[in-house]
Structure formats: structure tokens, C-alpha cells
PDB file of N, CA and C in Angstrom:
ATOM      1  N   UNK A   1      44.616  -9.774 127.915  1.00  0.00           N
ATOM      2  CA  UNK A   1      45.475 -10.892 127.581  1.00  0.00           C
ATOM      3  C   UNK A   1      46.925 -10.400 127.595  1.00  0.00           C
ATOM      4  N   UNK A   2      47.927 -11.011 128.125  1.00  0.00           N
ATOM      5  CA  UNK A   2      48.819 -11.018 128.157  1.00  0.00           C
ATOM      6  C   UNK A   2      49.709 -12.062 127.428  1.00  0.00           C
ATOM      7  N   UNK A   3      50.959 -11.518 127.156  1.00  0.00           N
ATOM      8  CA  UNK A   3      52.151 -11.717 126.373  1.00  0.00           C
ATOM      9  C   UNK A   3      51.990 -13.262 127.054  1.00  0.00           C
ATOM     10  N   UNK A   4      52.660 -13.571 128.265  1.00  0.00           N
ATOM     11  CA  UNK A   4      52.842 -14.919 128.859  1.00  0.00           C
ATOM     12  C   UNK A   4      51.745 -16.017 128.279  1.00  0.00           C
ATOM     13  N   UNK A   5      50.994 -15.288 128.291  1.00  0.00           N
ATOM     14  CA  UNK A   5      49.396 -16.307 128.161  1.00  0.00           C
ATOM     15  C   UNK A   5      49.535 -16.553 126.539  1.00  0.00           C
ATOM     16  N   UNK A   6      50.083 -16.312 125.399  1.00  0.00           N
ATOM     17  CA  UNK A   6      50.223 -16.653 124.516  1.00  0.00           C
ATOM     18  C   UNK A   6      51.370 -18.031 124.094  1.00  0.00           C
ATOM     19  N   UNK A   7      50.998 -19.275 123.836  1.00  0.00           N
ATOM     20  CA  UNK A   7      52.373 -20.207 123.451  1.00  0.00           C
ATOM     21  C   UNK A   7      53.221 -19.445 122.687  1.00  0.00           C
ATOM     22  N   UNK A   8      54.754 -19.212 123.268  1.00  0.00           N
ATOM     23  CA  UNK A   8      55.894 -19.266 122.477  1.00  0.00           C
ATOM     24  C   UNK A   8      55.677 -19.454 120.760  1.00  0.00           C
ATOM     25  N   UNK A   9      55.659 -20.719 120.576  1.00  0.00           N
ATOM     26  CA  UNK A   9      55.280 -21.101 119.574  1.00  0.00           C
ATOM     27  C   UNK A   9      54.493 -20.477 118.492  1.00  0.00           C
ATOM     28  N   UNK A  10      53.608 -19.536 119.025  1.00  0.00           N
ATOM     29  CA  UNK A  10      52.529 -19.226 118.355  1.00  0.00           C
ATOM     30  C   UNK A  10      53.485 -17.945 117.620  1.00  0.00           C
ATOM     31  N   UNK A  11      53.883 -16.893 118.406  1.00  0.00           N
ATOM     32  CA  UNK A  11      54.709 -15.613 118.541  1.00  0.00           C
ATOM     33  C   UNK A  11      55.793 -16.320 117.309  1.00  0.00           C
ATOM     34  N   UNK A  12      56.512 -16.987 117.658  1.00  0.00           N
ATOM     35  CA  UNK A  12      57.434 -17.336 116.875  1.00  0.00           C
ATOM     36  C   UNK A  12      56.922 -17.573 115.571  1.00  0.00           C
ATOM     37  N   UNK A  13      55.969 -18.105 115.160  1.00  0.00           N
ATOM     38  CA  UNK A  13      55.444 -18.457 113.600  1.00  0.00           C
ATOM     39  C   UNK A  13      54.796 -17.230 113.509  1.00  0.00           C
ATOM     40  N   UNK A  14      54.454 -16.349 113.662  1.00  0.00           N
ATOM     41  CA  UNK A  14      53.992 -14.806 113.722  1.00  0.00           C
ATOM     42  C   UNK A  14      55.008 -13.849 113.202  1.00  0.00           C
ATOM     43  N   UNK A  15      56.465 -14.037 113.946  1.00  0.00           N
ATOM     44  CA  UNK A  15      57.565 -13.403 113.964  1.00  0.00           C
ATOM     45  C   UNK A  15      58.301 -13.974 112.628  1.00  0.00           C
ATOM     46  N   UNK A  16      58.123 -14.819 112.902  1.00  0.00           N
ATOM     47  CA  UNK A  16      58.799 -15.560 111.041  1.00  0.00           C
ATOM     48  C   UNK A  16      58.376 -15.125 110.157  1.00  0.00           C
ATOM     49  N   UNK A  17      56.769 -15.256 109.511  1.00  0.00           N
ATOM     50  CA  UNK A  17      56.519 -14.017 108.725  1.00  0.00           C
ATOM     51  C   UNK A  17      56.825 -12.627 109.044  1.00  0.00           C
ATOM     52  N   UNK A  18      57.037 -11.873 109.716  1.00  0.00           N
ATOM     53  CA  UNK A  18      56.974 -10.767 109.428  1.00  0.00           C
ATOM     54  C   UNK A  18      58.662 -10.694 108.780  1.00  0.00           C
ATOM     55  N   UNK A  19      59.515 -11.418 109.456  1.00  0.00           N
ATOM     56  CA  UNK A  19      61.002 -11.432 109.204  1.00  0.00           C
ATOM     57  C   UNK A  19      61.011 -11.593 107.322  1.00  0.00           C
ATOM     58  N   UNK A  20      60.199 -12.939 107.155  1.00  0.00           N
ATOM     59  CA  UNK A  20      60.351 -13.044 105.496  1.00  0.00           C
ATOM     60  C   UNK A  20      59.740 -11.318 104.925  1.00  0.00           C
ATOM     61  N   UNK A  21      58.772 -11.132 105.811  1.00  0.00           N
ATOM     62  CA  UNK A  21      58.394  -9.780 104.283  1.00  0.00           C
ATOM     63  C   UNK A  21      59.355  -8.339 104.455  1.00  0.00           C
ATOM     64  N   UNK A  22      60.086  -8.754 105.371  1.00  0.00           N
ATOM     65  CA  UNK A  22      61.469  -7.748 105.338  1.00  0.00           C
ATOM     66  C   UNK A  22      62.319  -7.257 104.247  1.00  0.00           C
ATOM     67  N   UNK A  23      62.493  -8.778 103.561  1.00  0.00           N
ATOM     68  CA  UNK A  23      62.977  -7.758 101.851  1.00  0.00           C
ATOM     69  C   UNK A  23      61.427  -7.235 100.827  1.00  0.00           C
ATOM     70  N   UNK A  24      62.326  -6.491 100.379  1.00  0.00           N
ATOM     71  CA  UNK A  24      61.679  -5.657  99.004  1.00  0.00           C
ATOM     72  C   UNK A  24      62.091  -6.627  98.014  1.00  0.00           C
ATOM     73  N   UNK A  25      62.533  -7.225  98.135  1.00  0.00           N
ATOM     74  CA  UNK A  25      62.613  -8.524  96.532  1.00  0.00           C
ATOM     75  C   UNK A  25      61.064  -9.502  96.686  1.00  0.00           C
ATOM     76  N   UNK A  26      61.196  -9.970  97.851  1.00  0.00           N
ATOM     77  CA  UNK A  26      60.300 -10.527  98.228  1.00  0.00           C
ATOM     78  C   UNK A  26      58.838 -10.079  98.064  1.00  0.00           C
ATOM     79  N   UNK A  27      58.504  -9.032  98.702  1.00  0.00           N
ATOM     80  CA  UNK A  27      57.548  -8.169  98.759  1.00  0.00           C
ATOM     81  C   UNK A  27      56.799  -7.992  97.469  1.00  0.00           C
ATOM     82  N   UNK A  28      58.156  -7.346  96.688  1.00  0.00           N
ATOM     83  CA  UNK A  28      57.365  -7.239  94.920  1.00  0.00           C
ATOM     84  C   UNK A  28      57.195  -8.272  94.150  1.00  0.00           C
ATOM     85  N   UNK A  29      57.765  -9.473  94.665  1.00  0.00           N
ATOM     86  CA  UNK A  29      57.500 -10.809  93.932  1.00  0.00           C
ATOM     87  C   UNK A  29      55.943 -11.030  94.798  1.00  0.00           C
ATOM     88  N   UNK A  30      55.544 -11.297  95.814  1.00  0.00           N
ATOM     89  CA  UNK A  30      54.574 -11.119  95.455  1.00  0.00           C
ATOM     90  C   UNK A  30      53.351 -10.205  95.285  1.00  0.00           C
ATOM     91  N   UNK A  31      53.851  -9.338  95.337  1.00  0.00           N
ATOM     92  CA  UNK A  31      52.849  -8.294  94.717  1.00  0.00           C
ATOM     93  C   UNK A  31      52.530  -8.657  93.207  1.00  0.00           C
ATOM     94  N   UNK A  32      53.795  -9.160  92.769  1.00  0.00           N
ATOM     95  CA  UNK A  32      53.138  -9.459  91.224  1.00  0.00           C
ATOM     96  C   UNK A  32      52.440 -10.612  91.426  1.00  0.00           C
ATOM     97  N   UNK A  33      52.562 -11.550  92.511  1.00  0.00           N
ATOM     98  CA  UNK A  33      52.110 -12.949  92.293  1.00  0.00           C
ATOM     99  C   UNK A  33      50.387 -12.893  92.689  1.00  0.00           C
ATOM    100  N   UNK A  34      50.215 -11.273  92.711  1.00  0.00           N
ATOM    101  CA  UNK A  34      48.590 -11.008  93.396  1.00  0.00           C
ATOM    102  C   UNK A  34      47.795 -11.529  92.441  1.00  0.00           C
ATOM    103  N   UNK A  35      48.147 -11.529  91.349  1.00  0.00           N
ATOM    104  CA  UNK A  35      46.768 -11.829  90.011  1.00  0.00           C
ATOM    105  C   UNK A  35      47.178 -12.850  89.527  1.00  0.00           C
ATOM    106  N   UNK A  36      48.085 -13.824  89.861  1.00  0.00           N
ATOM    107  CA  UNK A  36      47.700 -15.307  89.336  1.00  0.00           C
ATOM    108  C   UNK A  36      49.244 -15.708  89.499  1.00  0.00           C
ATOM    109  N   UNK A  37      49.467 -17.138  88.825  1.00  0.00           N
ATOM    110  CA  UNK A  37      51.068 -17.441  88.593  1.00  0.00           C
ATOM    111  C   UNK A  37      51.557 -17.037  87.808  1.00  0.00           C
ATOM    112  N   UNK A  38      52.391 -16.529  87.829  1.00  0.00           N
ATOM    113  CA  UNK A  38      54.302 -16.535  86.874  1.00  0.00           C
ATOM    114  C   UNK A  38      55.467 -16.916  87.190  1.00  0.00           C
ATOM    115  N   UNK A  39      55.638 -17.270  86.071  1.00  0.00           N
ATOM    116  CA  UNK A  39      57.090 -17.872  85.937  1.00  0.00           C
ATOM    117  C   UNK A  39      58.345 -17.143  86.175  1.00  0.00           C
ATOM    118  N   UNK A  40      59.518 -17.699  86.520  1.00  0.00           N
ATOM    119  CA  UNK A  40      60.743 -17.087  86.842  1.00  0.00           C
ATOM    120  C   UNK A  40      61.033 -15.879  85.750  1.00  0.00           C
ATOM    121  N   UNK A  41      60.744 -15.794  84.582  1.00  0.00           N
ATOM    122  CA  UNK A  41      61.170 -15.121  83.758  1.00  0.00           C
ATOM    123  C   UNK A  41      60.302 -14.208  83.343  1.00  0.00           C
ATOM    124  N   UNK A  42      59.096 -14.488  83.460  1.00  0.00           N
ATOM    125  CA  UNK A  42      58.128 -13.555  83.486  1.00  0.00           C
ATOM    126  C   UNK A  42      58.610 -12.453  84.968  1.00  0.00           C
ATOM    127  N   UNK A  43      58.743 -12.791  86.380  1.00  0.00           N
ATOM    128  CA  UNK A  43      59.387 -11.730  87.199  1.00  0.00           C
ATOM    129  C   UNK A  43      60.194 -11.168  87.246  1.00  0.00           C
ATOM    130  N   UNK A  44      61.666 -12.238  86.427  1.00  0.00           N
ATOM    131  CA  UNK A  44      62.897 -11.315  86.398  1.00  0.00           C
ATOM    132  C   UNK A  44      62.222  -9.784  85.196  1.00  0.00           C
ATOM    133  N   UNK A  45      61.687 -10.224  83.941  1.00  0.00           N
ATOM    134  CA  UNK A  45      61.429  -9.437  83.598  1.00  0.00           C
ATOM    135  C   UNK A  45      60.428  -8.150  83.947  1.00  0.00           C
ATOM    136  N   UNK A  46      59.923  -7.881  84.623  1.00  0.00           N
ATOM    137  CA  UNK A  46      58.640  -6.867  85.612  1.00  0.00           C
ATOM    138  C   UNK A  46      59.586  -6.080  86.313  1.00  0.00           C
ATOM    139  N   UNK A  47      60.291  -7.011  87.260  1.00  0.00           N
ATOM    140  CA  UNK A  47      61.575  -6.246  88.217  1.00  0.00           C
ATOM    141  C   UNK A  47      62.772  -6.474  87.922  1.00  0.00           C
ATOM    142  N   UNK A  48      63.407  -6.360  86.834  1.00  0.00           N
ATOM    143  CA  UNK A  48      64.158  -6.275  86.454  1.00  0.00           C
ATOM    144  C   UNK A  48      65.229  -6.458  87.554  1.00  0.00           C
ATOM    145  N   UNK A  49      65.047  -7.604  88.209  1.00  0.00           N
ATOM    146  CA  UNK A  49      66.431  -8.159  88.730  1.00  0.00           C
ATOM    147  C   UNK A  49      66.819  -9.543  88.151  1.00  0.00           C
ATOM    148  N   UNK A  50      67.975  -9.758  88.718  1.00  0.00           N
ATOM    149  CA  UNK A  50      68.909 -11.092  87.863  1.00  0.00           C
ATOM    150  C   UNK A  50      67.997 -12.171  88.343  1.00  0.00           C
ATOM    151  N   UNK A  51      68.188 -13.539  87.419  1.00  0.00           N
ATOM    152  CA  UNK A  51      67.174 -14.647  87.602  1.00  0.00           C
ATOM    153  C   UNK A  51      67.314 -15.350  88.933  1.00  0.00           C
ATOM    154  N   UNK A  52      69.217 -14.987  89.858  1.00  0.00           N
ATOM    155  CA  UNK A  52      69.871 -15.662  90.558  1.00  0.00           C
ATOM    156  C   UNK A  52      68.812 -15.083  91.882  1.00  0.00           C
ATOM    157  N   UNK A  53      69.106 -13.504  91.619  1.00  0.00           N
ATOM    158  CA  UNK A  53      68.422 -13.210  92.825  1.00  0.00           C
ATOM    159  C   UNK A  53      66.666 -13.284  92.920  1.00  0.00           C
ATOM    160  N   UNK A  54      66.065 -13.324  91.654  1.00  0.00           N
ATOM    161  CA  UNK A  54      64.426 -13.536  92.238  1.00  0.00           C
ATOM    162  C   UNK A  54      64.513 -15.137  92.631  1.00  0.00           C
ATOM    163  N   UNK A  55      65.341 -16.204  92.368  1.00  0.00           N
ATOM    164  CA  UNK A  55      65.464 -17.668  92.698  1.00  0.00           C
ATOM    165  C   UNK A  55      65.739 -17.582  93.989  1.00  0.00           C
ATOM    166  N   UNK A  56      66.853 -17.136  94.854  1.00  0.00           N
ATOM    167  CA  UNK A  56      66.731 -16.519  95.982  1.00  0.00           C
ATOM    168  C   UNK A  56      65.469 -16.351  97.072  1.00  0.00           C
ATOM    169  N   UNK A  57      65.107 -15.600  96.535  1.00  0.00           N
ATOM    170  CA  UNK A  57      63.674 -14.868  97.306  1.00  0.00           C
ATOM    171  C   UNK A  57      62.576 -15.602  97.132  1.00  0.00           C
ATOM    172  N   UNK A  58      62.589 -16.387  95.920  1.00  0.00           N
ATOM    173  CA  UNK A  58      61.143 -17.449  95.540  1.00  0.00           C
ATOM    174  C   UNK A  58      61.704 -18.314  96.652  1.00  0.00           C
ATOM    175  N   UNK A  59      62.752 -19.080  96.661  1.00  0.00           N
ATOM    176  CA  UNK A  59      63.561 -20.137  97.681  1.00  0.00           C
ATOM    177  C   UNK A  59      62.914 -19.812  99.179  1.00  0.00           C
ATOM    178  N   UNK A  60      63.193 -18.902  99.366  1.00  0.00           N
ATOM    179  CA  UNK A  60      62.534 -18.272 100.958  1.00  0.00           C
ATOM    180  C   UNK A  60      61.262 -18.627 100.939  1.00  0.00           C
ATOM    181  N   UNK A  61      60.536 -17.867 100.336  1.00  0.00           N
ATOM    182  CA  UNK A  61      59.320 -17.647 100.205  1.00  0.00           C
ATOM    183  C   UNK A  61      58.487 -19.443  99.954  1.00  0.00           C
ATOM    184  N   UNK A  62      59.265 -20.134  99.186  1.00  0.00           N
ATOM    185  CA  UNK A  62      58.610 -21.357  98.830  1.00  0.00           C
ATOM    186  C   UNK A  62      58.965 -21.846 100.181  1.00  0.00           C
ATOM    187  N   UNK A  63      60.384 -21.813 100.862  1.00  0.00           N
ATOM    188  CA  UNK A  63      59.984 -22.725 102.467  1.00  0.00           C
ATOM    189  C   UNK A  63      59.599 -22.508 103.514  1.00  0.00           C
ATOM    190  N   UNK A  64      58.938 -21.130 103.183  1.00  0.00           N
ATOM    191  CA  UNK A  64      58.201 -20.519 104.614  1.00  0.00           C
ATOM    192  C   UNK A  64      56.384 -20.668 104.370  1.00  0.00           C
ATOM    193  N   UNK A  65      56.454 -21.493 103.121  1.00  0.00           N
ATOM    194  CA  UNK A  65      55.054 -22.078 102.633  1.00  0.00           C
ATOM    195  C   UNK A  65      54.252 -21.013 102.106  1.00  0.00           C
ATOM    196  N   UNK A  66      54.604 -19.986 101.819  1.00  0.00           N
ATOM    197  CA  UNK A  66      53.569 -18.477 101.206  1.00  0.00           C
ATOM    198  C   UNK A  66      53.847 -18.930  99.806  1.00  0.00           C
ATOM    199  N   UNK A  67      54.633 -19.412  99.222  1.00  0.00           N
ATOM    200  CA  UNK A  67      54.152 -19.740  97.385  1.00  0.00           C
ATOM    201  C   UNK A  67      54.515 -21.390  97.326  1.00  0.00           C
ATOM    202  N   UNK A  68      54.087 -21.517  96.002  1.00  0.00           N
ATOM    203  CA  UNK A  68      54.354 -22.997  95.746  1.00  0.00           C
ATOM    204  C   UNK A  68      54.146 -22.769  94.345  1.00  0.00           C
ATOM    205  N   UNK A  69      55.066 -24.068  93.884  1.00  0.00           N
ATOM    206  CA  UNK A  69      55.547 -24.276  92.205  1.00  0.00           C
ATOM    207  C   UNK A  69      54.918 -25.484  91.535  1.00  0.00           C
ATOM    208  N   UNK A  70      54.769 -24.953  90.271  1.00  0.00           N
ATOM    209  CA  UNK A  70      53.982 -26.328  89.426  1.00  0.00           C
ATOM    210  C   UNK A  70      55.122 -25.860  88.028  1.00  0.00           C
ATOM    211  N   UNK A  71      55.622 -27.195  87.640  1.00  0.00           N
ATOM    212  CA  UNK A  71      56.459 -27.191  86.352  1.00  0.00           C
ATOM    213  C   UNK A  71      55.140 -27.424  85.091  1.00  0.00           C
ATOM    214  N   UNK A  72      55.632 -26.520  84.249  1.00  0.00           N
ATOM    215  CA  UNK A  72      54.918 -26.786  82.897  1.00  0.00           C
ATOM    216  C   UNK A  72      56.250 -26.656  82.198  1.00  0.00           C
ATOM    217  N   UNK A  73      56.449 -28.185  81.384  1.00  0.00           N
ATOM    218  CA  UNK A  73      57.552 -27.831  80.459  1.00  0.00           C
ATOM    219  C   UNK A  73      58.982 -27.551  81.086  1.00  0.00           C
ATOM    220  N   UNK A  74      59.613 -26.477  80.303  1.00  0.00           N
ATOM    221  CA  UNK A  74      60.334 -26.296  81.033  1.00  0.00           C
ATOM    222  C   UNK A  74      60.327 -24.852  81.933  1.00  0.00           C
ATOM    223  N   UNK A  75      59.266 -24.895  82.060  1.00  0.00           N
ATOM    224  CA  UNK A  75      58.834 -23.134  82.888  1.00  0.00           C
ATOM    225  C   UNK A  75      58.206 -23.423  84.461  1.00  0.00           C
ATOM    226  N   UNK A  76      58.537 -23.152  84.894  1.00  0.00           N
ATOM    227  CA  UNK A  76      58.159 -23.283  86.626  1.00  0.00           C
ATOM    228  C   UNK A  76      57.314 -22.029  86.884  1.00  0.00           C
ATOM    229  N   UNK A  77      56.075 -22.409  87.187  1.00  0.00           N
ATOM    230  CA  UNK A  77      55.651 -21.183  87.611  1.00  0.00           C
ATOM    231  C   UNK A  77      55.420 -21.172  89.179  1.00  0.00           C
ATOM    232  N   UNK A  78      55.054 -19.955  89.271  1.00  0.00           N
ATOM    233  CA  UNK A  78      54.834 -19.932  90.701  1.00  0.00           C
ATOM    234  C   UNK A  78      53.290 -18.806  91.482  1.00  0.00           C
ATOM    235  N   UNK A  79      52.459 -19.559  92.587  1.00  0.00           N
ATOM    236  CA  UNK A  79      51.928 -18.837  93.008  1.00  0.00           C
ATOM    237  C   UNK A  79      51.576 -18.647  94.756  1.00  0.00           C
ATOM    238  N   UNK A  80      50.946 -17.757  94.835  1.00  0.00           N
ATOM    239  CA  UNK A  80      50.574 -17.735  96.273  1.00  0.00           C
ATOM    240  C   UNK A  80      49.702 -18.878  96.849  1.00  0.00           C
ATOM    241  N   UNK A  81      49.760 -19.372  97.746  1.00  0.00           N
ATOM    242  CA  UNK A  81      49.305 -20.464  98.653  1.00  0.00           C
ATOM    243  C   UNK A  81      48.273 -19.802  99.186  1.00  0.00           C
ATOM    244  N   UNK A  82      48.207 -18.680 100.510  1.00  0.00           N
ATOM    245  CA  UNK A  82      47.033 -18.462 101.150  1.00  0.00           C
ATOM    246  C   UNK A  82      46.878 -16.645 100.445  1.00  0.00           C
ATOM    247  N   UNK A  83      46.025 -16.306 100.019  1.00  0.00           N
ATOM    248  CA  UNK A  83      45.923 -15.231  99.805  1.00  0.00           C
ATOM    249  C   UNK A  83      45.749 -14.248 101.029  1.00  0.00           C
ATOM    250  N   UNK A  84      45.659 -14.904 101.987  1.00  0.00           N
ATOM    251  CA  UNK A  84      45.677 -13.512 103.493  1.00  0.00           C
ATOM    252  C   UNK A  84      47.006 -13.015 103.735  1.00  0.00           C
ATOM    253  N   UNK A  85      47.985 -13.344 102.835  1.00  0.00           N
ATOM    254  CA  UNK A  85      49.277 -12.540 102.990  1.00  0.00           C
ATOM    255  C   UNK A  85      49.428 -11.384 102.273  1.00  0.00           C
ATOM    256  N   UNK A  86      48.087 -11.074 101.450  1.00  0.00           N
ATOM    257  CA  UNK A  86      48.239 -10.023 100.397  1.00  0.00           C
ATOM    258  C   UNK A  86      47.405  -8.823 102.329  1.00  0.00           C
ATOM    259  N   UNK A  87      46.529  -9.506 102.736  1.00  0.00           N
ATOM    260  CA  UNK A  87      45.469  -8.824 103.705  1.00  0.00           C
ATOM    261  C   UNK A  87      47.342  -8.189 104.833  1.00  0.00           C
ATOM    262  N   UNK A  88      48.065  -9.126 105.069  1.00  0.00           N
ATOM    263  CA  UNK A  88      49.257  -8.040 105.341  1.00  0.00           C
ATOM    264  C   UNK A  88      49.731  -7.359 105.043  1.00  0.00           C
ATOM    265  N   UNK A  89      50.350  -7.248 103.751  1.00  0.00           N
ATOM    266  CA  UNK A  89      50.883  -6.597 102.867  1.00  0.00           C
ATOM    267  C   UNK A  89      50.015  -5.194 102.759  1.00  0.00           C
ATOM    268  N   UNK A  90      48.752  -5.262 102.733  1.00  0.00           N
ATOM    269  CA  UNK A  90      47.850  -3.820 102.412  1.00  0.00           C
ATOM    270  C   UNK A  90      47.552  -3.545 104.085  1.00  0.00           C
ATOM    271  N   UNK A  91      47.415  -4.112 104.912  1.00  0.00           N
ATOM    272  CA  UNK A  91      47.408  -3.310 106.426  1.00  0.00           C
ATOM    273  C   UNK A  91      48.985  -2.684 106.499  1.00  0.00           C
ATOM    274  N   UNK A  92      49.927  -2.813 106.133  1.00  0.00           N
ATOM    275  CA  UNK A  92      51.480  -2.861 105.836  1.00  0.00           C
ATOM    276  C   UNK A  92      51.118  -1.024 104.957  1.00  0.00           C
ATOM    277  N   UNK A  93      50.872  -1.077 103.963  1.00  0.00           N
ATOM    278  CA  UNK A  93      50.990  -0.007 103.226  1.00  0.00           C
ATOM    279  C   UNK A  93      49.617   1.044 104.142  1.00  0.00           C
ATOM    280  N   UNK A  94      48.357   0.197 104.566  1.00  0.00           N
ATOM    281  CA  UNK A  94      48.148   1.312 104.992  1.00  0.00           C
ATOM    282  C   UNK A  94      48.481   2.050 106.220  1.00  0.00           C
ATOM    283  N   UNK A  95      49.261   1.402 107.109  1.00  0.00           N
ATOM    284  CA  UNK A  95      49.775   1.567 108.435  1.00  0.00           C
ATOM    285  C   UNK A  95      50.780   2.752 108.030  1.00  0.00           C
ATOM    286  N   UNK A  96      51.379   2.377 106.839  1.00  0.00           N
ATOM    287  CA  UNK A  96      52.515   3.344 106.480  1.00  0.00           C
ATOM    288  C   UNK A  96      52.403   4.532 105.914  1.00  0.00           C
ATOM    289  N   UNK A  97      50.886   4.451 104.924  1.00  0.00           N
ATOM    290  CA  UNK A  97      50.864   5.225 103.936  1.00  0.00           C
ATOM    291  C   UNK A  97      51.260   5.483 102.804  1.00  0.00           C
ATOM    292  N   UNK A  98      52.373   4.033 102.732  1.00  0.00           N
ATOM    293  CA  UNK A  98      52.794   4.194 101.400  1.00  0.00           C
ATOM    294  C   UNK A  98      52.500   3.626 100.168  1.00  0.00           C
ATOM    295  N   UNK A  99      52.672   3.869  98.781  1.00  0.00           N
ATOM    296  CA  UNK A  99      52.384   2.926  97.971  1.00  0.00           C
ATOM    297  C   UNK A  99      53.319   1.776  97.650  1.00  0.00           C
ATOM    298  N   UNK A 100      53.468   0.897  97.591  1.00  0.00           N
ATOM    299  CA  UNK A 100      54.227   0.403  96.389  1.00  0.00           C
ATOM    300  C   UNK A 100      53.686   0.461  95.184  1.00  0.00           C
ATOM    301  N   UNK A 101      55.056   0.781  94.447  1.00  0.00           N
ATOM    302  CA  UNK A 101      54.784   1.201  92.732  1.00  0.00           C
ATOM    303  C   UNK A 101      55.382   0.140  92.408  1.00  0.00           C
ATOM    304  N   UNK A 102      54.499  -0.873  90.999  1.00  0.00           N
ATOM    305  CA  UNK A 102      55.335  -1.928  90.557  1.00  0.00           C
ATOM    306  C   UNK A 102      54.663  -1.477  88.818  1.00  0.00           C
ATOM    307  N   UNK A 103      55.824  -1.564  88.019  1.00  0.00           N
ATOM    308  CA  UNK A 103      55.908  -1.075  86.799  1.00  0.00           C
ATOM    309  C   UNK A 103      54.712  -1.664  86.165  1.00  0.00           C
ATOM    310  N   UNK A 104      54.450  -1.381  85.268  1.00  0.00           N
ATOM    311  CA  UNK A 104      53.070  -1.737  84.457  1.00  0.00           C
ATOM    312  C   UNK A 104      53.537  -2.514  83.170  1.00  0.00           C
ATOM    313  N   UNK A 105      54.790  -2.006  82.825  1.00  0.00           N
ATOM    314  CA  UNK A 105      55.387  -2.822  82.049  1.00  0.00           C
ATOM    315  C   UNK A 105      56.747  -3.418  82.057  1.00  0.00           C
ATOM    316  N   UNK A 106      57.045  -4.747  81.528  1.00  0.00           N
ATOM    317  CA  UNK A 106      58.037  -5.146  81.822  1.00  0.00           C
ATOM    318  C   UNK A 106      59.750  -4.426  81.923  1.00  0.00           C
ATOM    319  N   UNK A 107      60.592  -4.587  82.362  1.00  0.00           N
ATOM    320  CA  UNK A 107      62.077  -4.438  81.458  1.00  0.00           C
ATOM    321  C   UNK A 107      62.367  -4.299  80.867  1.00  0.00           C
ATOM    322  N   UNK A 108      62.119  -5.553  80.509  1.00  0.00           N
ATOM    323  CA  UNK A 108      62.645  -6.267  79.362  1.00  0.00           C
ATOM    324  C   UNK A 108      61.487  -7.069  78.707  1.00  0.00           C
ATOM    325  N   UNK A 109      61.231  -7.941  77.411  1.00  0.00           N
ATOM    326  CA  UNK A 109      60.874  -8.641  76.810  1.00  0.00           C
ATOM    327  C   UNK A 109      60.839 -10.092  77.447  1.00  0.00           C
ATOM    328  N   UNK A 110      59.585 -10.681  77.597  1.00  0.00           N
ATOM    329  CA  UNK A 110      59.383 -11.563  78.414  1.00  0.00           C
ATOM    330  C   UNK A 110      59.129 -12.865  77.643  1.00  0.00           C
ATOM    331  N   UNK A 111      59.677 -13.736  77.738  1.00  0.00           N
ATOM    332  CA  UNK A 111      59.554 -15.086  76.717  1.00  0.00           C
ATOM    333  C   UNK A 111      58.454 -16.088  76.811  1.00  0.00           C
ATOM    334  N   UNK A 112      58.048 -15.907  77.911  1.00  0.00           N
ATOM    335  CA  UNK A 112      57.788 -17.073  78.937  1.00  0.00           C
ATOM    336  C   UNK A 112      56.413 -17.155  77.939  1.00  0.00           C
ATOM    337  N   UNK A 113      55.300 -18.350  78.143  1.00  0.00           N
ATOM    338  CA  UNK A 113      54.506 -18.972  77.060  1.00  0.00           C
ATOM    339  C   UNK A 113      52.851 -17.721  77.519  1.00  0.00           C
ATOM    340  N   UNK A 114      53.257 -17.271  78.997  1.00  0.00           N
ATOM    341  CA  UNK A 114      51.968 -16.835  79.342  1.00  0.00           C
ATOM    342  C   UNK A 114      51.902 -15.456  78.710  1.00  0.00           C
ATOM    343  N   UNK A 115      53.306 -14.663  78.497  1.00  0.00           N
ATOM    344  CA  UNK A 115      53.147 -13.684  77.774  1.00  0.00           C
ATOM    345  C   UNK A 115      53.109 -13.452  76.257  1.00  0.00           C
ATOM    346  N   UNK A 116      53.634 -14.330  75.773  1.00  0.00           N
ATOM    347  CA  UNK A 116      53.482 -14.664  74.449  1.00  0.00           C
ATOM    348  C   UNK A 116      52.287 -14.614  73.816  1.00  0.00           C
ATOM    349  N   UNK A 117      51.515 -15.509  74.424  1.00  0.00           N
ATOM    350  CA  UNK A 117      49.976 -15.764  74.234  1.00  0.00           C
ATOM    351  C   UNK A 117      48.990 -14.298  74.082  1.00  0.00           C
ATOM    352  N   UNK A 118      49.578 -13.253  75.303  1.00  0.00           N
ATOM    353  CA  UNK A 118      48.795 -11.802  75.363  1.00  0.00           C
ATOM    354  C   UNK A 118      49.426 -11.392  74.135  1.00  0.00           C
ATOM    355  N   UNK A 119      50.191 -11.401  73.549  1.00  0.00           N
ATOM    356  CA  UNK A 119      51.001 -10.658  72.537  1.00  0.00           C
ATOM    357  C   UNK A 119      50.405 -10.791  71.264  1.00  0.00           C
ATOM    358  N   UNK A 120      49.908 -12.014  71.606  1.00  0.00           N
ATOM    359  CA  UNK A 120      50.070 -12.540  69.803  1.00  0.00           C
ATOM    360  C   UNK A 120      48.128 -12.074  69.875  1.00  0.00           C
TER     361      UNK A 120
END
């Protein structure tokens, strides 16, 4: 099979994902988003980046259709749509050999209602 013999089209929605998992913001958002939903504040706190920039990267990620949001309250959470983007992500690390390391514990102190609940 050849390149020609494939629709344009197809290559191009192929090439779009790979372009989104180009950042590392992205990447570790969802790596955390592997075991269920969280909320904006539950991630800023894990990766300790600003709320502006994981809003950013959720933004991408929500219009290239790999997550989607459900409001509870006033907490937005967020999760993965098709789980075969995690099946990239690990051909990704093993192609490379590398790990990603994502902290085990937060930052910072996490408010949000889902962590609260483990706490108490």
C-alpha cells in the first residue's frame, strides 16, 4: 500500500493527533485523566501548573474531541472520551523507552469535592 492510495483526509486526522500530543502539558493532563475524571483544580494541583495554563491545554484537547466536560456545581470535571489514546501514549513511551513520571502526590492541597471525600 502506498502513501497515494490513502485519502488525504484520512493522514490529516492522523497528523492532527499526533500534533495535539506534542505538548507535555497536554500529555500529563491526560495521563492523570487515565483513572477517571478531575477537575481543573484537582490537575492544577498534581502538576503544579497555573489554572490559566492547564485551561489552555484542556481547551485543545476538548476541541480535538479526546476529553469532554460535565459541570457539577461549580467544579467542571473532565474526562477522556476514547480510551485508545492512552494505547498511543504507551506505544509512545515504549517506542522511546521512556517513562513518564507523574507525582504521586499533589503540590499543593487540593479542594476540589473528589479529594476531600478521600481525606476525610
Amino acid at each position: 500500500m502506498t502513501l497515494n492510495m490513502i485519502p488525504a483526509n484520512q493522514l490529516d486526522t492522523t497528523a492532527q493527533i499526533f500534533k495535539i500530543l506534542t505538548h507535555p502539558g497536554r500529555i500529563s493532563i491526560l495521563e492523570l485523566l487515565r483513572d477517571g475524571e478531575h477537575c481543573v483544580c484537582h490537575l492544577e494541583a498534581f502538576l503544579g501548573l497555573r489554572q490559566a495554563t492547564i485551561s489552555q491545554q484542556l481547551a485543545v484537547l476538548r476541541d480535538a474531541g479526546i476529553i469532554q466536560d460535565r459541570r457539577d456545581g461549580w467544579n467542571i470535571y473532565y474526562r477522556v472520551v476514547n480510551d485508545q489514546i492512552f494505547t498511543v501514549l504507551d506505544a509512545a513511551r515504549t517506542f522511546t523507552g521512556a517513562a513518564i513520571p507523574l507525582s504521586a502526590k499533589p503540590a499543593v492541597n487540593c479542594p476540589c469535592p473528589h479529594c476531600t471525600a478521600k481525606a476525610e
